[in-house]
PDB file of N, CA and C in Angstrom:
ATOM      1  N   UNK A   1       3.091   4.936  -2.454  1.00  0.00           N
ATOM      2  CA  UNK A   1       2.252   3.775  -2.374  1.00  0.00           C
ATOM      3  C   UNK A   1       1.333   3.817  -1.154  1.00  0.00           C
ATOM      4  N   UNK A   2       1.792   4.268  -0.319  1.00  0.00           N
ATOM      5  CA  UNK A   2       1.202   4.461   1.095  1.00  0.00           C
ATOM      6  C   UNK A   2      -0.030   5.509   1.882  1.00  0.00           C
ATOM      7  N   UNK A   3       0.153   6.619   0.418  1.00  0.00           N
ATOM      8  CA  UNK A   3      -0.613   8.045   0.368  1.00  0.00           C
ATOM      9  C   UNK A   3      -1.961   7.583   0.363  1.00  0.00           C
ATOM     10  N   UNK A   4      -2.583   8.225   1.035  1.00  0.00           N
ATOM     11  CA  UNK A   4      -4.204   8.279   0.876  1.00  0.00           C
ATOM     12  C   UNK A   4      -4.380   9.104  -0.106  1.00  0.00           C
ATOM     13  N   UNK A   5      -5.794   8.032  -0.792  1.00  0.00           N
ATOM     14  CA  UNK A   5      -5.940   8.485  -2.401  1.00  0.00           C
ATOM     15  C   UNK A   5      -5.193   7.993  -3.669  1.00  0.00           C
ATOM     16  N   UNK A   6      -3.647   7.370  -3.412  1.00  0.00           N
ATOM     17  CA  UNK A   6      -2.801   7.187  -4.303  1.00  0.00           C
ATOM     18  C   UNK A   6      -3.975   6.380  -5.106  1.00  0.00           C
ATOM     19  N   UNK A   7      -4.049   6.256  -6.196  1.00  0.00           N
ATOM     20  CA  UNK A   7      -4.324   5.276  -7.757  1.00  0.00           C
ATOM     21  C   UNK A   7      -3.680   5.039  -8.417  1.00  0.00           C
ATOM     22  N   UNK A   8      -3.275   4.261  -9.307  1.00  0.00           N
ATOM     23  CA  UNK A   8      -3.065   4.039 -10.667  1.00  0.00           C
ATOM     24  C   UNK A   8      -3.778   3.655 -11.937  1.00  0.00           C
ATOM     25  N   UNK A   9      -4.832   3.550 -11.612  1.00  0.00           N
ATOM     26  CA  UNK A   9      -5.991   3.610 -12.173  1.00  0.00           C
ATOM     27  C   UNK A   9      -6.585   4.888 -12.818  1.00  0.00           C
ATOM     28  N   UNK A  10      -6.744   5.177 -13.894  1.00  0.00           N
ATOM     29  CA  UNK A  10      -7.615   6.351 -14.652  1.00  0.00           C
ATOM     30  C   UNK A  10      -8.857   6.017 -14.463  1.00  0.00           C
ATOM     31  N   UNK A  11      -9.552   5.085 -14.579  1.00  0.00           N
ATOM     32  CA  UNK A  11     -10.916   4.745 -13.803  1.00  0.00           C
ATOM     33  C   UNK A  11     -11.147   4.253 -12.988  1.00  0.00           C
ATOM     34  N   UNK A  12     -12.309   4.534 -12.270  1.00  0.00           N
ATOM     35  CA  UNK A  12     -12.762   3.978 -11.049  1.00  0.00           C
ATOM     36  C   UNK A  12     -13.776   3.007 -11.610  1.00  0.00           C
ATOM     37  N   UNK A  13     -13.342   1.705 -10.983  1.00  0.00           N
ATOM     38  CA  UNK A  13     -14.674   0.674 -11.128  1.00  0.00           C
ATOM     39  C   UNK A  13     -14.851   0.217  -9.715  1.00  0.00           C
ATOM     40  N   UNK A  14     -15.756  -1.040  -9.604  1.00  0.00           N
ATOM     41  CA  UNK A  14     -16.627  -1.255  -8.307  1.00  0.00           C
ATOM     42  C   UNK A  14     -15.344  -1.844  -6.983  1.00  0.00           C
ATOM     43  N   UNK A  15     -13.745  -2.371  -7.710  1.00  0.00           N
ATOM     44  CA  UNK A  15     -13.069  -3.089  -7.330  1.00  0.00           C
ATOM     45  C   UNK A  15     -11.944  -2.415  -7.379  1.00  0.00           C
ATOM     46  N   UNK A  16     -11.479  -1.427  -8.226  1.00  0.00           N
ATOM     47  CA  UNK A  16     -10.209  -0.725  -8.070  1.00  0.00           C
ATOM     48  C   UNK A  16     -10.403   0.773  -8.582  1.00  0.00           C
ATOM     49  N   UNK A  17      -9.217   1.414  -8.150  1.00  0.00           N
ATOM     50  CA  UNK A  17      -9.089   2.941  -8.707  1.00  0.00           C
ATOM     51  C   UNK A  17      -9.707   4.336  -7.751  1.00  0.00           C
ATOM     52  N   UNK A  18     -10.191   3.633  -6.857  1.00  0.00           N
ATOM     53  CA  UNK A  18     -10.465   4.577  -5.839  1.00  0.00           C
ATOM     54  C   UNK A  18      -9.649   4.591  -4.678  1.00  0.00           C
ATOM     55  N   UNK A  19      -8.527   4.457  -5.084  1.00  0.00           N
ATOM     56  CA  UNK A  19      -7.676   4.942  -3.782  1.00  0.00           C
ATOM     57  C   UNK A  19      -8.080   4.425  -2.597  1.00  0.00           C
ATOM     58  N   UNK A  20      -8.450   3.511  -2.228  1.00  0.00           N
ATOM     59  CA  UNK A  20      -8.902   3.372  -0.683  1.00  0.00           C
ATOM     60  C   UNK A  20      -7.901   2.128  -0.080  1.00  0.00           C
ATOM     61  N   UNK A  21      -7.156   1.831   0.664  1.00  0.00           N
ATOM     62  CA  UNK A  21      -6.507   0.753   0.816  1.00  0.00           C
ATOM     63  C   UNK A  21      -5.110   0.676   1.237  1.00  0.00           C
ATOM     64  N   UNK A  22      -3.522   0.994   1.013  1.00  0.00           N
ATOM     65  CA  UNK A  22      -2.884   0.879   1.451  1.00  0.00           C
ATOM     66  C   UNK A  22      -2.262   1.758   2.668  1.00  0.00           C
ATOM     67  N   UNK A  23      -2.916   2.585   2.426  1.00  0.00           N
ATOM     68  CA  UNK A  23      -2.552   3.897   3.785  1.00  0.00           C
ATOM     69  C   UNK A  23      -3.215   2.794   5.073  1.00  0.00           C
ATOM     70  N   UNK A  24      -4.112   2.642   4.779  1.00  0.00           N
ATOM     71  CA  UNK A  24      -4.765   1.839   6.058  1.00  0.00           C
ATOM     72  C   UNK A  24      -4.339   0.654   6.181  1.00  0.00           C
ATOM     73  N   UNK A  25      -3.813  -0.508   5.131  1.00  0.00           N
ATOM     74  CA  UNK A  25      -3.330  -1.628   5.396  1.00  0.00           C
ATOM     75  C   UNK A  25      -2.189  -0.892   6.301  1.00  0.00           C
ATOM     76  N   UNK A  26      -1.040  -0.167   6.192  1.00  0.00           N
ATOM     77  CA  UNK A  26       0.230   0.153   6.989  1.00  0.00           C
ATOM     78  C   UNK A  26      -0.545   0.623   8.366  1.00  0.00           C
ATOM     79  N   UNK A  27      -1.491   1.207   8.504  1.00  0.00           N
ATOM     80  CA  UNK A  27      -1.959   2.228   9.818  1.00  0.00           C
ATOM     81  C   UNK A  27      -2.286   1.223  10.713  1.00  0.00           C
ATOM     82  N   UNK A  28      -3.041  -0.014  10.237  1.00  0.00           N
ATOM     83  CA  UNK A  28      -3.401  -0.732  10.861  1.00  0.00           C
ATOM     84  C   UNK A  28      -2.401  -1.899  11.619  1.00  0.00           C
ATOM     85  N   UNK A  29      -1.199  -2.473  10.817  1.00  0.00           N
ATOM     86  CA  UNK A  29       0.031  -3.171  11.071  1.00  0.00           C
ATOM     87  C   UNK A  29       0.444  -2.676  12.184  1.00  0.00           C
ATOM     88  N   UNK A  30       0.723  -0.945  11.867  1.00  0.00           N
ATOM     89  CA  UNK A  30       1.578  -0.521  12.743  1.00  0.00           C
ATOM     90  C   UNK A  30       0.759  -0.261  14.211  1.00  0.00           C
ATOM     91  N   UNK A  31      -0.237  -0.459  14.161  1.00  0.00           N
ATOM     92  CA  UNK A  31      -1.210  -0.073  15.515  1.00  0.00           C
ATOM     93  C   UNK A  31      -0.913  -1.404  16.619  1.00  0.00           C
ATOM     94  N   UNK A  32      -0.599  -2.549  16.029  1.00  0.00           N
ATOM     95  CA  UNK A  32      -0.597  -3.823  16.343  1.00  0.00           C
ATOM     96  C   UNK A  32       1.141  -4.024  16.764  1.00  0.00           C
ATOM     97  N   UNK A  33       2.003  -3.050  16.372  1.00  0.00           N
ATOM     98  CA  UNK A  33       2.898  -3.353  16.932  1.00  0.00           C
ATOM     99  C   UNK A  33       3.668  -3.514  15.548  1.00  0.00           C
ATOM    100  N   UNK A  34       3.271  -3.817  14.483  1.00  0.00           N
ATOM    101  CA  UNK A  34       4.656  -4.130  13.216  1.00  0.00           C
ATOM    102  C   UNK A  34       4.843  -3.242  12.414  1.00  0.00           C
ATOM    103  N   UNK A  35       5.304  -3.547  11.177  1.00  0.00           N
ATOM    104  CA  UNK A  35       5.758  -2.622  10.247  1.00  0.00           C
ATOM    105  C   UNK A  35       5.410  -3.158   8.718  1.00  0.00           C
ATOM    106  N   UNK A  36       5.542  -2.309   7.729  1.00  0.00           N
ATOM    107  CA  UNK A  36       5.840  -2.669   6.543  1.00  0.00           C
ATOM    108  C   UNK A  36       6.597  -1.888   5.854  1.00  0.00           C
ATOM    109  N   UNK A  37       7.708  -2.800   4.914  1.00  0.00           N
ATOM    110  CA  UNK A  37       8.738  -2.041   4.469  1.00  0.00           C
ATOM    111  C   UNK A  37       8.367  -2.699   3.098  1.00  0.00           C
ATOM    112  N   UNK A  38       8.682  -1.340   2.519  1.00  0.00           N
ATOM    113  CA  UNK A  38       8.645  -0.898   0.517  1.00  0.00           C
ATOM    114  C   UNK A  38      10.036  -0.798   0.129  1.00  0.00           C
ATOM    115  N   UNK A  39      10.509  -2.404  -0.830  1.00  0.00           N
ATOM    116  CA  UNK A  39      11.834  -2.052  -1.688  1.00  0.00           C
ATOM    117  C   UNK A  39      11.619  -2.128  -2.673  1.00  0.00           C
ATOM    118  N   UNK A  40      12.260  -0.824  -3.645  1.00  0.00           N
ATOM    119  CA  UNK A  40      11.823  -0.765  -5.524  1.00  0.00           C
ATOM    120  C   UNK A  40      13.171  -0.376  -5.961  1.00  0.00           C
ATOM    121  N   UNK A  41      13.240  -0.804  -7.350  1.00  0.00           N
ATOM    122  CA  UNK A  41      14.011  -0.356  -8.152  1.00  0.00           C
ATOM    123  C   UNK A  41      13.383  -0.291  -9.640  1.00  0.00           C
ATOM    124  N   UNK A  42      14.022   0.822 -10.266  1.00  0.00           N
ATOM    125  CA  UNK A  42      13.880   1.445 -11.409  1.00  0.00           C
ATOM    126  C   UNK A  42      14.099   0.118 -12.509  1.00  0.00           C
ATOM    127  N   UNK A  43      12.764   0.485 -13.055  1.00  0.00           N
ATOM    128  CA  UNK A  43      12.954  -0.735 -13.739  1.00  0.00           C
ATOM    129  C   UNK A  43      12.915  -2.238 -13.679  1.00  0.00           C
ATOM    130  N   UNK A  44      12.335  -2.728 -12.222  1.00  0.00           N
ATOM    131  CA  UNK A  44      12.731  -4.196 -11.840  1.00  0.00           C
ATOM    132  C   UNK A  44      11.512  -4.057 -10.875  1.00  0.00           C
ATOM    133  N   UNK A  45      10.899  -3.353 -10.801  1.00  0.00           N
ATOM    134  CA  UNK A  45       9.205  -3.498  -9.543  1.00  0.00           C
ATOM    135  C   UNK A  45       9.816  -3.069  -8.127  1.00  0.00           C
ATOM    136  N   UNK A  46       8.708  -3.350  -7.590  1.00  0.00           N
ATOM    137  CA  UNK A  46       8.464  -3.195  -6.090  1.00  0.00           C
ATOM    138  C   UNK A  46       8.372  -4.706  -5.391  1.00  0.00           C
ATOM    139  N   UNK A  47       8.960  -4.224  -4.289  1.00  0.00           N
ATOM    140  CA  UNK A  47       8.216  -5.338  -3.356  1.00  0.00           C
ATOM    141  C   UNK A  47       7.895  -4.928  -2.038  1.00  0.00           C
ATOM    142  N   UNK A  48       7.057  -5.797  -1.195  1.00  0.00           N
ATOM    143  CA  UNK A  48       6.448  -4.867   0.217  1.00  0.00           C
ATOM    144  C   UNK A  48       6.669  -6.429   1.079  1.00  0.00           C
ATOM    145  N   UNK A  49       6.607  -5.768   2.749  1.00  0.00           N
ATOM    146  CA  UNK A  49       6.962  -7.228   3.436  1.00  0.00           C
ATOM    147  C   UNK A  49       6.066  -6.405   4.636  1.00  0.00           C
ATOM    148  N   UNK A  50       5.348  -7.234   5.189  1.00  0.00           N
ATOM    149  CA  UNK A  50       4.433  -6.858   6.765  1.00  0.00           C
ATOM    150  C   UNK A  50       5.234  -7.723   7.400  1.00  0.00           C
ATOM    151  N   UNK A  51       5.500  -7.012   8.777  1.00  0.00           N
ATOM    152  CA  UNK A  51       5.474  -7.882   9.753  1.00  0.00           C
ATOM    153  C   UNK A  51       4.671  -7.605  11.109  1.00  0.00           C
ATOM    154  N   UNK A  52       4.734  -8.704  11.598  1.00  0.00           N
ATOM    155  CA  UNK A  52       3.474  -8.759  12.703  1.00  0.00           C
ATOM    156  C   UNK A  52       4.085  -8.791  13.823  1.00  0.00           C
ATOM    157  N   UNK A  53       4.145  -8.595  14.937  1.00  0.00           N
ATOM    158  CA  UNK A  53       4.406  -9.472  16.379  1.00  0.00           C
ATOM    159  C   UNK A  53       3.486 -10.183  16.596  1.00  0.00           C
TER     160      UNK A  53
END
């Protein structure tokens, strides 16, 4: 989820599918001092949590 480039998208439109975005949401958290943690399970989704100082 975190990879630069990741998609899930087969197309690119003006708003999604170009990969640009969560590598840098985490790079940026963590520059500031916090974190973000990724919990998934098979079958039941993901979930993500930022935290800030």
């Amino acid at each position: 989820m975190f990879e630069a480039g990741l998609s899930s998208k087969d197309e690119v439109s003006e708003v999604s599918g170009r990969g640009v975005g969560m590598d840098i949401v985490r790079a940026s958290i963590e520059q500031i001092g916090g974190r973000v943690d990724l919990d998934s399970a098979p079958g039941k989704g993901c979930a993500s949590r930022s935290m800030c100082r």
